[in-house]
Protein backbone atom coordinates (compact mmCIF):
# COMPACT_ATOMS: atom_id res chain seq x y z
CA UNK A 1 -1.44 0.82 5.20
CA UNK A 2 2.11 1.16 5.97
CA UNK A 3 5.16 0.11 7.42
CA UNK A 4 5.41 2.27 10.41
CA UNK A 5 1.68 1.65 11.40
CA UNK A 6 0.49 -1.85 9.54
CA UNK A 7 -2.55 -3.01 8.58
CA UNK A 8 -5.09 -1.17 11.12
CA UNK A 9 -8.12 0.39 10.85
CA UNK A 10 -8.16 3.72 13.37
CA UNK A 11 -11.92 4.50 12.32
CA UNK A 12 -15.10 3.07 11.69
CA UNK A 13 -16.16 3.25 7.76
CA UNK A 14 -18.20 6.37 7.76
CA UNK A 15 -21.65 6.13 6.07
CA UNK A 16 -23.73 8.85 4.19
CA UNK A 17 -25.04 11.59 6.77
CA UNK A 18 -28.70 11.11 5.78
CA UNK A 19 -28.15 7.32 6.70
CA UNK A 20 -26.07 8.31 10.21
CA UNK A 21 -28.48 7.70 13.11
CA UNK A 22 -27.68 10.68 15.88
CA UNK A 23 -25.10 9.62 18.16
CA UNK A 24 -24.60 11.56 21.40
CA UNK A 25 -21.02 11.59 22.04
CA UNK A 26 -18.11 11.19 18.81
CA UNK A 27 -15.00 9.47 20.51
CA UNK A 28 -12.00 8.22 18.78
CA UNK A 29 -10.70 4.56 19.55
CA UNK A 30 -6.94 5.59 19.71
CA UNK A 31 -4.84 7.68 21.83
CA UNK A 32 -3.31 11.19 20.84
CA UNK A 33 -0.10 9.85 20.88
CA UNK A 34 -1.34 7.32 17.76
CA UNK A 35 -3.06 10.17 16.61
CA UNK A 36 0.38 12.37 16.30
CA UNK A 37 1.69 9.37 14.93
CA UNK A 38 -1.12 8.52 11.90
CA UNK A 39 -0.67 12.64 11.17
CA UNK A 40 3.30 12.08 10.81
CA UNK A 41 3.09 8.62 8.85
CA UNK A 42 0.22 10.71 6.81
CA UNK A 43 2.52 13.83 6.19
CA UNK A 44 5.43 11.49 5.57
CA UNK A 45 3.62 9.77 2.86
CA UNK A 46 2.77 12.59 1.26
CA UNK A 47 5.78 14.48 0.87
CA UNK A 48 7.31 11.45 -0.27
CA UNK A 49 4.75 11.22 -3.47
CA UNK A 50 4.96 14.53 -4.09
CA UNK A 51 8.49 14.18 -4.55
CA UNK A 52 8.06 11.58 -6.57
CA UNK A 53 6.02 13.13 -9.02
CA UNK A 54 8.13 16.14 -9.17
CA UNK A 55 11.17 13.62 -10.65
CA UNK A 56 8.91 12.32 -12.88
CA UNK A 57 7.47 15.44 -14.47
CA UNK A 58 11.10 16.97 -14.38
CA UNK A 59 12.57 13.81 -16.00
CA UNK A 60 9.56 13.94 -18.70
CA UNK A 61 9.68 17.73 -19.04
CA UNK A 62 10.01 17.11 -22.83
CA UNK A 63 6.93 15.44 -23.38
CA UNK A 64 5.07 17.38 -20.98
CA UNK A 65 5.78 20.41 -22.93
CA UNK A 66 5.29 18.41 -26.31
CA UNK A 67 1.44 17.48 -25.17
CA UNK A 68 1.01 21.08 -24.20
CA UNK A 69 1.77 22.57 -27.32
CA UNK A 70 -0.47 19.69 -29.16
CA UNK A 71 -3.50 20.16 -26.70
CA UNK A 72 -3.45 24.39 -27.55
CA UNK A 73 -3.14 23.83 -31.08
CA UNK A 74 -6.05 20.86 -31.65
CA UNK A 75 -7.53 20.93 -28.04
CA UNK A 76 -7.80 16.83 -27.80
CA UNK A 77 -4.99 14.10 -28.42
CA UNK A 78 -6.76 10.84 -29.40
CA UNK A 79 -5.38 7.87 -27.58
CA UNK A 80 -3.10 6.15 -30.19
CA UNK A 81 -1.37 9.77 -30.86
CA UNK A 82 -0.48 9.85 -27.53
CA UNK A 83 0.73 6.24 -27.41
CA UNK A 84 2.83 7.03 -29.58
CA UNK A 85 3.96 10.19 -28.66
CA UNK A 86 4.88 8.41 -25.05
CA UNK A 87 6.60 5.54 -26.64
CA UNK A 88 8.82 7.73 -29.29
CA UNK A 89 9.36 9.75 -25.66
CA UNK A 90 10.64 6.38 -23.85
């Protein structure tokens, strides 16, 4: 889903191969104009969570580095060390 293209399906929900019966011809139920356009809304998307992240693990480069050095030294953080590690981090 988004806003540029709404709530449309462009393809039937694929099933396992071994339960695919043969088909002789594969066409696809939109135009290549809507294709370019799923691609672009696709790409968009995309770079738009990656850049995302990338503010997130810059603004929590501190932790990030703080888990790191925990995880070479003991290999495993159980949960309610990290808890609190991210909450003294907030």
């Amino acid at each position: 889903m988004s806003e540029r293209l709404g709530l449309v399906a462009f393809e039937r929900e694929r099933q396992p191969l071994y339960l695919q019966v043969p088909q002789i011809s594969c066409s696809k139920e939109y135009s290549d104009e809507t294709s370019r356009e799923i691609y672009s809304e696709i790409r968009r998307v995309v770079e738009e969570a990656h850049k995302h992240v990338k503010e997130i693990l810059t603004e929590k480069r501190d932790l990030l580095d703080k888990v790191a050095h925990i995880l070479l030294e003991k290999e495993v953080i159980q949960g309610e060390e990290l808890k609190k590690l991210v909450s003294e981090a907030a």
